[in-house]
PDB file of N, CA and C in Angstrom:
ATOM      1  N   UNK A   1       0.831  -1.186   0.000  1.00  0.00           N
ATOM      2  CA  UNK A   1       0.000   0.000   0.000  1.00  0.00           C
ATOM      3  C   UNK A   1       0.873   1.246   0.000  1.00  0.00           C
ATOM      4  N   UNK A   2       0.355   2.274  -0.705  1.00  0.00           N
ATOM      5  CA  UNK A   2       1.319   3.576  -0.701  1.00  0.00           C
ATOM      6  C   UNK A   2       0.747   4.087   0.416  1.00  0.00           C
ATOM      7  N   UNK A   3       1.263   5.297   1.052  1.00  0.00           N
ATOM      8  CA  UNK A   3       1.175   6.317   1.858  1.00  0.00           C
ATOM      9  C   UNK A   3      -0.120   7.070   1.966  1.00  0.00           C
ATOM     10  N   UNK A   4      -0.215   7.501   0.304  1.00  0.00           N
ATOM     11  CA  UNK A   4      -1.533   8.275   0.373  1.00  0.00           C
ATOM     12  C   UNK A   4      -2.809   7.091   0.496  1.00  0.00           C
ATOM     13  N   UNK A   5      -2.737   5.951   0.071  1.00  0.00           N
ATOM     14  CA  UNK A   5      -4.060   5.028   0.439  1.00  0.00           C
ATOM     15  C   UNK A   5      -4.257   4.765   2.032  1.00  0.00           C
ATOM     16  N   UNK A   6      -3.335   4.304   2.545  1.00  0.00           N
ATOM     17  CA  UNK A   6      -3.367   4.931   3.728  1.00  0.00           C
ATOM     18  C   UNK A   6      -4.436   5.446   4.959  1.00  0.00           C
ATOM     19  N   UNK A   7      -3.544   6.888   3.884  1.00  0.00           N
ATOM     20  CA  UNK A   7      -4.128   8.160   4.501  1.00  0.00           C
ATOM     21  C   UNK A   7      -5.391   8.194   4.295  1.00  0.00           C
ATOM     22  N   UNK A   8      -6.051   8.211   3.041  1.00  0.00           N
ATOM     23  CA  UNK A   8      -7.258   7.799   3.049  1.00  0.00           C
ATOM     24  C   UNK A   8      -8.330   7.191   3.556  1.00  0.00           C
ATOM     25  N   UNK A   9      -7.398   5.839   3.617  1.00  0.00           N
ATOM     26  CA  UNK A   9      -8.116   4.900   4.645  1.00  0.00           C
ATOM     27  C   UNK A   9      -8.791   5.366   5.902  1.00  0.00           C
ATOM     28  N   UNK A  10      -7.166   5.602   6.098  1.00  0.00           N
ATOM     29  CA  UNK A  10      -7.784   6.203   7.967  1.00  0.00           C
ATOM     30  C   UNK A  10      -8.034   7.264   8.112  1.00  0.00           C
ATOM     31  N   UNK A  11      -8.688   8.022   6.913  1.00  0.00           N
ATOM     32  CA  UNK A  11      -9.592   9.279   6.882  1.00  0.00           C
ATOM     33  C   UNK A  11     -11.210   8.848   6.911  1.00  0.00           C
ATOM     34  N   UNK A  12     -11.216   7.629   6.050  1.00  0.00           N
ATOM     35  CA  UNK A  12     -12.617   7.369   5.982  1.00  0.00           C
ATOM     36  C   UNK A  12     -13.282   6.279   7.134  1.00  0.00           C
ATOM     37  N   UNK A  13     -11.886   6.025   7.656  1.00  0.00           N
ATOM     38  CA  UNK A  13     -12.483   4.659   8.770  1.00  0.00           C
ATOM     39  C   UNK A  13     -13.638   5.422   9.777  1.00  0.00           C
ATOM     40  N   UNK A  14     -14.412   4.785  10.161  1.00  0.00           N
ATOM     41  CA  UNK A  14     -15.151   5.240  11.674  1.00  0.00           C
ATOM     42  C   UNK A  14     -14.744   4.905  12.674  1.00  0.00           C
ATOM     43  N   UNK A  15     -14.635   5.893  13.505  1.00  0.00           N
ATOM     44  CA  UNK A  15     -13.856   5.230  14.954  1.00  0.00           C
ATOM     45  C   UNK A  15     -14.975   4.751  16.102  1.00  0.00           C
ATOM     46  N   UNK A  16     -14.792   3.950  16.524  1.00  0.00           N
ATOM     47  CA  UNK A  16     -15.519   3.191  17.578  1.00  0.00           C
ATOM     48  C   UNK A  16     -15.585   4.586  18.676  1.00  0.00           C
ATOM     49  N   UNK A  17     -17.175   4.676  18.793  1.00  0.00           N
ATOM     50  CA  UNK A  17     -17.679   5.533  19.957  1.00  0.00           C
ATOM     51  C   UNK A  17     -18.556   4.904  21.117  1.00  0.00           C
ATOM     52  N   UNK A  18     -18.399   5.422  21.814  1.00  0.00           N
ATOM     53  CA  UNK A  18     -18.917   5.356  23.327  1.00  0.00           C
ATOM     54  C   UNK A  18     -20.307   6.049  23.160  1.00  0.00           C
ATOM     55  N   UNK A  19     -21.528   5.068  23.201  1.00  0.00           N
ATOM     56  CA  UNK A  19     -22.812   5.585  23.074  1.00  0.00           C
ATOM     57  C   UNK A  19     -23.219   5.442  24.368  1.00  0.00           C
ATOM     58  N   UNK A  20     -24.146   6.341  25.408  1.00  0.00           N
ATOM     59  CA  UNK A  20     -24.661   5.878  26.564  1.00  0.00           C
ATOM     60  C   UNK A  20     -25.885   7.408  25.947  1.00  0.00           C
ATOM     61  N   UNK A  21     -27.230   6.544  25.901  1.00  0.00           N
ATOM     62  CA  UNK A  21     -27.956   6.866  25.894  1.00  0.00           C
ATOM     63  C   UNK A  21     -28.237   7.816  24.376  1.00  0.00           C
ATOM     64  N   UNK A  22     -28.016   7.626  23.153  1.00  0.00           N
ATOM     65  CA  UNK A  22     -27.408   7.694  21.933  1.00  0.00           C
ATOM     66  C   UNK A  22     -26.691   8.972  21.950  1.00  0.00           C
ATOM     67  N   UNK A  23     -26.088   9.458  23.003  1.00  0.00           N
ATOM     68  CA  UNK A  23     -25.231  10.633  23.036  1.00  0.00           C
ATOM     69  C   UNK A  23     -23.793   9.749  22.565  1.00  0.00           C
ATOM     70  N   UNK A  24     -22.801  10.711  22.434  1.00  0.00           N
ATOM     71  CA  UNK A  24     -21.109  10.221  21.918  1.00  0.00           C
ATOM     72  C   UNK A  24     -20.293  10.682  22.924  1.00  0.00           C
ATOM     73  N   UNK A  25     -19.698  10.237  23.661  1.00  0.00           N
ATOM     74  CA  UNK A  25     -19.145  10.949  24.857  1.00  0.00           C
ATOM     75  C   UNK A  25     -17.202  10.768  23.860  1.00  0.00           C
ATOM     76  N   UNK A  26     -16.694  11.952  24.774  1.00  0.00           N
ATOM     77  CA  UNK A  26     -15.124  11.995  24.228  1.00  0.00           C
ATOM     78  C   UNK A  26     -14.670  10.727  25.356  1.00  0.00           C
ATOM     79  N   UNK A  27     -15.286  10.441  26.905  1.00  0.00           N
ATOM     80  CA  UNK A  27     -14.591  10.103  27.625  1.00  0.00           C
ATOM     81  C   UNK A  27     -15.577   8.853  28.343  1.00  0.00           C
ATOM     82  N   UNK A  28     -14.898   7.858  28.815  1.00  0.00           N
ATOM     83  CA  UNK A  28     -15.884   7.052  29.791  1.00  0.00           C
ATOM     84  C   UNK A  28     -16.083   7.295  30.811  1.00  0.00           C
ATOM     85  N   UNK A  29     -15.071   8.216  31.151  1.00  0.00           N
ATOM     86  CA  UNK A  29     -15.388   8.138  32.478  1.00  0.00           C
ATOM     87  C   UNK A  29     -16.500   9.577  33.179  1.00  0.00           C
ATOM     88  N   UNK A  30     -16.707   9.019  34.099  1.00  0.00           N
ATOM     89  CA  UNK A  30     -18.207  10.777  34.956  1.00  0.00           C
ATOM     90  C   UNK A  30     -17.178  12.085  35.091  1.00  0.00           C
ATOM     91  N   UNK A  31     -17.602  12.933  34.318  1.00  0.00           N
ATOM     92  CA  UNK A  31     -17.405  14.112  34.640  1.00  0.00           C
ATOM     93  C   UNK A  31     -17.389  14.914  35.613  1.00  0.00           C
ATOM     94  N   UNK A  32     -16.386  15.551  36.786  1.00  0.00           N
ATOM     95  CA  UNK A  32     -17.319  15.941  37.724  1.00  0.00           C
ATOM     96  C   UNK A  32     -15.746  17.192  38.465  1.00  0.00           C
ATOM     97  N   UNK A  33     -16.061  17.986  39.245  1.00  0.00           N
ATOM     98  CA  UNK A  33     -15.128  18.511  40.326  1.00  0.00           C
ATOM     99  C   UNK A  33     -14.635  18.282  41.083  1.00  0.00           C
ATOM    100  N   UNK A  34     -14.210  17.180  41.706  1.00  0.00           N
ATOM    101  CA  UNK A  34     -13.760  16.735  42.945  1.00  0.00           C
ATOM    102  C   UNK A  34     -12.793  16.843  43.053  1.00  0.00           C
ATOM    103  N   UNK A  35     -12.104  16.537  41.801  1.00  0.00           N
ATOM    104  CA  UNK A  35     -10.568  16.601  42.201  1.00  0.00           C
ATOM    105  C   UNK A  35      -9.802  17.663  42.365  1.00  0.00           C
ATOM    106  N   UNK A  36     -10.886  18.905  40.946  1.00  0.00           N
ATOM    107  CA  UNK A  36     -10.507  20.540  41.548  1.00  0.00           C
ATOM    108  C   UNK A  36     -10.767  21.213  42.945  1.00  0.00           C
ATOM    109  N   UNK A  37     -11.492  20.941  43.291  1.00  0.00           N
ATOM    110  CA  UNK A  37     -11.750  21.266  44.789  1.00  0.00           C
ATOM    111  C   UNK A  37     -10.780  20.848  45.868  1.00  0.00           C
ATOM    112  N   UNK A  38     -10.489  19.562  45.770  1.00  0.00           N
ATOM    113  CA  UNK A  38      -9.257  18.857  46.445  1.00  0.00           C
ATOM    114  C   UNK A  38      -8.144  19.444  46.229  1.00  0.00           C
ATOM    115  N   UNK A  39      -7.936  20.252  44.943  1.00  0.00           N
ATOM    116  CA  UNK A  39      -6.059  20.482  44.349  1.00  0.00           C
ATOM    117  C   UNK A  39      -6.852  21.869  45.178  1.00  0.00           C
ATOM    118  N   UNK A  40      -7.655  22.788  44.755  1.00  0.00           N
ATOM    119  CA  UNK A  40      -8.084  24.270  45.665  1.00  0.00           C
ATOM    120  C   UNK A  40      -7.807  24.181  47.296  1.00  0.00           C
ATOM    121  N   UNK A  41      -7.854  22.733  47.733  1.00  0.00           N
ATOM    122  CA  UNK A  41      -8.347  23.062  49.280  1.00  0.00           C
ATOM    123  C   UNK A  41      -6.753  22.693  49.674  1.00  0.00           C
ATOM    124  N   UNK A  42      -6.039  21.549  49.070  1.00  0.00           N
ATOM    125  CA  UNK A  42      -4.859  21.582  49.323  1.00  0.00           C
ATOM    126  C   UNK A  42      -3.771  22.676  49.205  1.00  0.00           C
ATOM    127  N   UNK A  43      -3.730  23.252  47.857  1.00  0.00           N
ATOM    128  CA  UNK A  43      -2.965  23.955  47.029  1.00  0.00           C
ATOM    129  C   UNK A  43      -3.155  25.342  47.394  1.00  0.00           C
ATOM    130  N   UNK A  44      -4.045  25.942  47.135  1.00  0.00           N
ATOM    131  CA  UNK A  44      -4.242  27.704  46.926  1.00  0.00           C
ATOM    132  C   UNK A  44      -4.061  28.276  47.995  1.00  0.00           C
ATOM    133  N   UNK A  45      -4.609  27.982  49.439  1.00  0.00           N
ATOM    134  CA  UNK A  45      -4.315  28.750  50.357  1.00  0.00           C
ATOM    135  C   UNK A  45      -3.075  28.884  50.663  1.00  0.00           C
ATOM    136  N   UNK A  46      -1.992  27.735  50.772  1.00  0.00           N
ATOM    137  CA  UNK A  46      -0.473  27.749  50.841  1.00  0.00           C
ATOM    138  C   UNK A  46       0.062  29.086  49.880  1.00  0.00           C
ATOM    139  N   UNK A  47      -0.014  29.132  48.463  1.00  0.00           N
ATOM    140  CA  UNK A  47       0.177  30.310  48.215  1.00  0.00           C
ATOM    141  C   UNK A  47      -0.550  31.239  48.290  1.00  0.00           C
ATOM    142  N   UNK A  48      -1.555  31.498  48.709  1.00  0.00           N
ATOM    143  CA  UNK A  48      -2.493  32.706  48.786  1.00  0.00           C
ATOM    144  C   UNK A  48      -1.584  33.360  50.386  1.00  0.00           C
ATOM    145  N   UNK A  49      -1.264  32.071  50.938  1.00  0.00           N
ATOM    146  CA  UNK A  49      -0.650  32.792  52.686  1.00  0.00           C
ATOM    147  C   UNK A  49       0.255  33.483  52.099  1.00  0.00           C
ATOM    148  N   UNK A  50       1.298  32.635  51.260  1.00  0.00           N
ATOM    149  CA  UNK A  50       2.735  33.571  51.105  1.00  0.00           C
ATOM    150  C   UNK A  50       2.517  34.831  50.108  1.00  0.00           C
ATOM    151  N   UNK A  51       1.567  35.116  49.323  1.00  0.00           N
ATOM    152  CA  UNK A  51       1.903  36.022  48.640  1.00  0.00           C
ATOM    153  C   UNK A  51       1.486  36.991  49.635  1.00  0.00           C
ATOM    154  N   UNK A  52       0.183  36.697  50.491  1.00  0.00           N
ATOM    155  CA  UNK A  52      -0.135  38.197  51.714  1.00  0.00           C
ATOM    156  C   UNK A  52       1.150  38.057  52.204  1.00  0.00           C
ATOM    157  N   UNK A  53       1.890  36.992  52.896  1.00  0.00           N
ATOM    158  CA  UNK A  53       2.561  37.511  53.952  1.00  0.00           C
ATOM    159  C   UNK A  53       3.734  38.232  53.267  1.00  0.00           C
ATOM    160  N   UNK A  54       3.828  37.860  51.668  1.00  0.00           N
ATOM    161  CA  UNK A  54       4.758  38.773  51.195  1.00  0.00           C
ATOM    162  C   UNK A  54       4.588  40.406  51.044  1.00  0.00           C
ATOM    163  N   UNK A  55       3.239  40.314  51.020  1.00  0.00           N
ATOM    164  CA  UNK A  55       2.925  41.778  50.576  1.00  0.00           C
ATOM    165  C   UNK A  55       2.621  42.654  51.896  1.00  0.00           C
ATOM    166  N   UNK A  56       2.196  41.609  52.776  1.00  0.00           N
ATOM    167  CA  UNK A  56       2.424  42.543  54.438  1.00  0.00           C
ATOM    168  C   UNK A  56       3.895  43.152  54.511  1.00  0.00           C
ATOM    169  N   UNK A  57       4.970  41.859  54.170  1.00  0.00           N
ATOM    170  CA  UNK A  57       6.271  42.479  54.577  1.00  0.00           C
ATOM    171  C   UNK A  57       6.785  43.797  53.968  1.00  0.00           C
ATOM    172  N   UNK A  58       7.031  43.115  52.455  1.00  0.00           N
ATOM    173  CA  UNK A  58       7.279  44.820  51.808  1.00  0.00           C
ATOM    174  C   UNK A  58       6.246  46.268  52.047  1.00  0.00           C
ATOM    175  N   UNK A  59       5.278  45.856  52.980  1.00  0.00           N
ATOM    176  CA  UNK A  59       5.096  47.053  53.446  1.00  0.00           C
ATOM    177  C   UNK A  59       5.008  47.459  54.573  1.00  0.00           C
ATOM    178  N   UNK A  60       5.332  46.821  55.535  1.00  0.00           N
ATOM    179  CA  UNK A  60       6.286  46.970  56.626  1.00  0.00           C
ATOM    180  C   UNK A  60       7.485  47.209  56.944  1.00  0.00           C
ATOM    181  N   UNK A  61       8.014  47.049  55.401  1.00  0.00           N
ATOM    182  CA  UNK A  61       9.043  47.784  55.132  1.00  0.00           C
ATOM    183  C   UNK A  61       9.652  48.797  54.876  1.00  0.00           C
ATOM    184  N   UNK A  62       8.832  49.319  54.623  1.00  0.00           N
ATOM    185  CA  UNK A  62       8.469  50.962  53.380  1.00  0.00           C
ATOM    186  C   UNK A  62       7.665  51.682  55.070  1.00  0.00           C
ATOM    187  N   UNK A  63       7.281  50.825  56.145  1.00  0.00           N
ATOM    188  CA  UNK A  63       6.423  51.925  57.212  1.00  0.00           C
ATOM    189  C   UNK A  63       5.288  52.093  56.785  1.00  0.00           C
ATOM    190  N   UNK A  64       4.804  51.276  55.556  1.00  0.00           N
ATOM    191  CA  UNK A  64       3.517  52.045  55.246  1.00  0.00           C
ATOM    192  C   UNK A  64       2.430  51.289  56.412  1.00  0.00           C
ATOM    193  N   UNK A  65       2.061  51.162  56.876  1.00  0.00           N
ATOM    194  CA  UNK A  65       1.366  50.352  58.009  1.00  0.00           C
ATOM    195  C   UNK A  65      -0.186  50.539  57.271  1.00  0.00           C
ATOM    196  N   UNK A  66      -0.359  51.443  56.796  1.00  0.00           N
ATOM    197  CA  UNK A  66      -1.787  51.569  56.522  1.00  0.00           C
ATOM    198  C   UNK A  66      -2.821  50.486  55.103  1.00  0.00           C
ATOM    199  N   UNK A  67      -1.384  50.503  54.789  1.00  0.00           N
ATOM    200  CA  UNK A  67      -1.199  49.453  54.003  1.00  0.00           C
ATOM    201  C   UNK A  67      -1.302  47.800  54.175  1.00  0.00           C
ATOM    202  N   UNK A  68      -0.241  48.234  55.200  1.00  0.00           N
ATOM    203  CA  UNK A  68      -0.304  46.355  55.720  1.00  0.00           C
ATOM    204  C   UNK A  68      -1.777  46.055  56.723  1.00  0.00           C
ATOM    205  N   UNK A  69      -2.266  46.950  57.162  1.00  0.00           N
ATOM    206  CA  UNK A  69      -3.829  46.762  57.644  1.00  0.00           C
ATOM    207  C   UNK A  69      -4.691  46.422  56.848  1.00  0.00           C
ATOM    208  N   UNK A  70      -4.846  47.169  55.836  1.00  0.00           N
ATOM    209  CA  UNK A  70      -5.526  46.740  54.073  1.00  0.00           C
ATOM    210  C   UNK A  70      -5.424  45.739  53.489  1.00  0.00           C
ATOM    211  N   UNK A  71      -4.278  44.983  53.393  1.00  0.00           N
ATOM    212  CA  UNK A  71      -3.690  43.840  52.609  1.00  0.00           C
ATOM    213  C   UNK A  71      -4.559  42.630  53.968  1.00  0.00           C
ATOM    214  N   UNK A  72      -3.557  42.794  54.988  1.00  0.00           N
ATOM    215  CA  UNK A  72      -4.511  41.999  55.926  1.00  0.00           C
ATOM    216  C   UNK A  72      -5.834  41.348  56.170  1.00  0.00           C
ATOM    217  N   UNK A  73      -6.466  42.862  56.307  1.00  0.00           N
ATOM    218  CA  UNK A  73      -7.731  42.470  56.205  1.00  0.00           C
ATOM    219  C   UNK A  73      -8.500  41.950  55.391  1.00  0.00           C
ATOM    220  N   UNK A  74      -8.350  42.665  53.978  1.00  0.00           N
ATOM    221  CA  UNK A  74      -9.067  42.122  52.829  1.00  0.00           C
ATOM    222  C   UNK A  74      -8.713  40.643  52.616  1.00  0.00           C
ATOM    223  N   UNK A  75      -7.076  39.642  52.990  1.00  0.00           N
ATOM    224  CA  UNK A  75      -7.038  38.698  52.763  1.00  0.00           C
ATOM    225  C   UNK A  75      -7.868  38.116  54.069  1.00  0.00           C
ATOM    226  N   UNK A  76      -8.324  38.054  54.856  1.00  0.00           N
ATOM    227  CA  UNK A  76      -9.294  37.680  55.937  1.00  0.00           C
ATOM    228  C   UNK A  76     -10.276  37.335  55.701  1.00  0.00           C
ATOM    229  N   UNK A  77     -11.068  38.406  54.918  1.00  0.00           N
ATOM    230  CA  UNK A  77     -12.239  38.619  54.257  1.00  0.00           C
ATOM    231  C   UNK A  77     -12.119  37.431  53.139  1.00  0.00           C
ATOM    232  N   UNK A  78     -10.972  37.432  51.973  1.00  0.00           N
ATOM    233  CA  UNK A  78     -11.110  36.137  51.149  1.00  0.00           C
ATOM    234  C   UNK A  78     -10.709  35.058  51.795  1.00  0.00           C
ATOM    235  N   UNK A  79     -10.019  34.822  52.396  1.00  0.00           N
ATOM    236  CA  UNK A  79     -10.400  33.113  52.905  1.00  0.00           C
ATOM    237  C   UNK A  79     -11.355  32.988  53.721  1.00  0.00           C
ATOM    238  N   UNK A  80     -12.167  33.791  54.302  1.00  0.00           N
ATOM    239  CA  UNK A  80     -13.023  33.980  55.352  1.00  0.00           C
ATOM    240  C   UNK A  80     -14.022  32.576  53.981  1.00  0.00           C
ATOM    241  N   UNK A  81     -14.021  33.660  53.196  1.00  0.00           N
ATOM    242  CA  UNK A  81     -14.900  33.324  52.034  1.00  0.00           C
ATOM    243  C   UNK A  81     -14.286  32.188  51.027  1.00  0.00           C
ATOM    244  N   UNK A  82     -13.601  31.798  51.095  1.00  0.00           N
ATOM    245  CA  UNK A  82     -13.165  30.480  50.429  1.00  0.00           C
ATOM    246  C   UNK A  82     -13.112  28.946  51.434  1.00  0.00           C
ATOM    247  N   UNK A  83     -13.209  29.649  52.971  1.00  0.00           N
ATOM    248  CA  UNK A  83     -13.453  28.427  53.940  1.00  0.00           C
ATOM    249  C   UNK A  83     -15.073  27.813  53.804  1.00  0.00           C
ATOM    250  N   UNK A  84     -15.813  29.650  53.747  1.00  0.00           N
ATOM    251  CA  UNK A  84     -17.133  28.901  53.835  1.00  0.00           C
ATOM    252  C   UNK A  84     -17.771  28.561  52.572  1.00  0.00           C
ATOM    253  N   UNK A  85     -17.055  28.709  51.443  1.00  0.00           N
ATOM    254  CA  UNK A  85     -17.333  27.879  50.162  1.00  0.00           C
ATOM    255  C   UNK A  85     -17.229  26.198  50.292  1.00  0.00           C
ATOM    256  N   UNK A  86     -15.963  26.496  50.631  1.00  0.00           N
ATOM    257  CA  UNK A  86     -15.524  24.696  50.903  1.00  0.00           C
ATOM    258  C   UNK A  86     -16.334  23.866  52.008  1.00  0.00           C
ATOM    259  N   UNK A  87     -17.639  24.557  52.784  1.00  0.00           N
ATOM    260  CA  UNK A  87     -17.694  23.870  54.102  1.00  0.00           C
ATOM    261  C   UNK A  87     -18.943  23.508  54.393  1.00  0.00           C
ATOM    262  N   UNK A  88     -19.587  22.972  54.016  1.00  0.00           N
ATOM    263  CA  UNK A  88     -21.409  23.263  54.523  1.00  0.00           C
ATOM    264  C   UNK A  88     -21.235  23.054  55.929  1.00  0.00           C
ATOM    265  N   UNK A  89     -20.487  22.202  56.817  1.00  0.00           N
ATOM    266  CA  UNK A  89     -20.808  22.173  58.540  1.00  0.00           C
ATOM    267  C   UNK A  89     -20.366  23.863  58.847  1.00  0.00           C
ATOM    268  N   UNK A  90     -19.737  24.685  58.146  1.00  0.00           N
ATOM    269  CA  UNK A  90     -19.093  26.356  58.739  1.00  0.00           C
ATOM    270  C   UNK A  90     -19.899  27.001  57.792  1.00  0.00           C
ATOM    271  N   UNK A  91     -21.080  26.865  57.027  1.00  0.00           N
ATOM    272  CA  UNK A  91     -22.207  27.527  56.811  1.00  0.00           C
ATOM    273  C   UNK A  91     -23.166  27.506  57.316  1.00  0.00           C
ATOM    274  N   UNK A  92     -23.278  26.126  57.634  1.00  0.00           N
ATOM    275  CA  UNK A  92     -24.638  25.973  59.037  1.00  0.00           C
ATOM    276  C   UNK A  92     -24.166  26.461  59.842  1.00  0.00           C
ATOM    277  N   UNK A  93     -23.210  26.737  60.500  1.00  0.00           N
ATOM    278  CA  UNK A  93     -22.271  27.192  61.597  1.00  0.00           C
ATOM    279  C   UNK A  93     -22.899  28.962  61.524  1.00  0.00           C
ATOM    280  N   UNK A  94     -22.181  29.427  60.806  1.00  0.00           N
ATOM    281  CA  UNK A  94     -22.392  30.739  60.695  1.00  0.00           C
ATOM    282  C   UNK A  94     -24.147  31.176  60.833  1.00  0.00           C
ATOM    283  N   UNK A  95     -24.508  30.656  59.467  1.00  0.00           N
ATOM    284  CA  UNK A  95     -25.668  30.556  59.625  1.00  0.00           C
ATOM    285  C   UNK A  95     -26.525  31.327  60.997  1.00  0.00           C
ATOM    286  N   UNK A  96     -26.731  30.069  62.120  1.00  0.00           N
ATOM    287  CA  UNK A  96     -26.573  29.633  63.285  1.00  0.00           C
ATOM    288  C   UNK A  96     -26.275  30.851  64.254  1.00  0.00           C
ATOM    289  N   UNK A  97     -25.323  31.609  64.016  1.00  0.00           N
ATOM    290  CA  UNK A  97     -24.571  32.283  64.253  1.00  0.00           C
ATOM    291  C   UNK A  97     -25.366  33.614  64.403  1.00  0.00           C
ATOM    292  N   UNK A  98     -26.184  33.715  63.307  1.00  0.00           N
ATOM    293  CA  UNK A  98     -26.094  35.353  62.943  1.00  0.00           C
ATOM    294  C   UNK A  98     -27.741  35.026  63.047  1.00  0.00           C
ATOM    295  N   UNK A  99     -28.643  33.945  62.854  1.00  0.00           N
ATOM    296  CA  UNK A  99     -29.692  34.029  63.391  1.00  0.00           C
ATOM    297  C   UNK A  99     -29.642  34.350  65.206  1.00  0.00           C
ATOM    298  N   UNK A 100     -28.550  33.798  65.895  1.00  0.00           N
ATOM    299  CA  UNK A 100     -29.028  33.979  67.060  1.00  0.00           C
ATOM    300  C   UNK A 100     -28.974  35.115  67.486  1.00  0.00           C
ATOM    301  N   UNK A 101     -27.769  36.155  66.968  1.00  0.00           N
ATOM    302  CA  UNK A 101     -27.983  37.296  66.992  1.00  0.00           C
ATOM    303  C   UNK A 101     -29.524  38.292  66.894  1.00  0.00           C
ATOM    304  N   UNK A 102     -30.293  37.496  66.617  1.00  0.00           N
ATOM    305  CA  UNK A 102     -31.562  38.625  66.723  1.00  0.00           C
ATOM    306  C   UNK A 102     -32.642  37.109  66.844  1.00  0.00           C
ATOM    307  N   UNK A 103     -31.935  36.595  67.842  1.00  0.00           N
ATOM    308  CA  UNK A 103     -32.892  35.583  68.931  1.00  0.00           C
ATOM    309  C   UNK A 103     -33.732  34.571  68.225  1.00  0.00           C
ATOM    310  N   UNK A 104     -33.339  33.885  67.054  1.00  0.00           N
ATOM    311  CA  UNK A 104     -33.789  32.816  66.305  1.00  0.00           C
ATOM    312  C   UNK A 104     -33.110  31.795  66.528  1.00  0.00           C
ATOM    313  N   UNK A 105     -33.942  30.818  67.165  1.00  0.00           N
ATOM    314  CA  UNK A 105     -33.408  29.834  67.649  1.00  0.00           C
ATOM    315  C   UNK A 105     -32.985  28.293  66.491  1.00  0.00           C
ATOM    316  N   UNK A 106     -32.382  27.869  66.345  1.00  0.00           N
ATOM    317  CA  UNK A 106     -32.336  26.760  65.196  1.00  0.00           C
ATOM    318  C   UNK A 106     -32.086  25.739  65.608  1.00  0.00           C
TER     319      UNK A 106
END
């Protein structure tokens, strides 16, 4: 066989697909997030700490203090908010929390 028959060939062949439910899937296996969430809960905060604590320093360096209060806080505020993404028991928690504040009992 030459080259270009071939090519042909395995231009016109059909490739064996994965039918579940007469859809064509690229993959067998379930689609899903788990494992991003896992690499997020392991991974991101480790650098999310060092880049604040980098950016507290260089400005504790410089004296700007007003600065390093800002940087601080606002990173507080985002993991505040990336804990209670990751958490339904520290959303019921909170939850919980801020009803009892105005005497709702749960």
């Amino acid at each position: 066989m030459s080259l270009a028959s071939t090519a042909v060939d395995a231009a016109l062949a059909s490739p064996e697909h994965t039918s579940i439910g007469g859809d064509v899937l690229a993959q067998e296996t379930e689609v899903n997030t788990s494992n991003l969430k896992d690499w997020i809960g392991n991974n991101v905060f480790v650098v999310i700490f060092l880049l604040v604590g980098c950016a507290i320093a260089l400005g504790a360096l410089k004296s700007n203090f007003a600065k390093v209060l800002t940087i601080g806080g606002l990173s507080l505020v985002a993991i505040t908010f990336f804990v209670l993404a990751g958490s339904q028991s520290a959303m019921n928690g909170l939850g919980a929390f801020v009803l009892s504040l105005f005497n709702v009992d749960v």
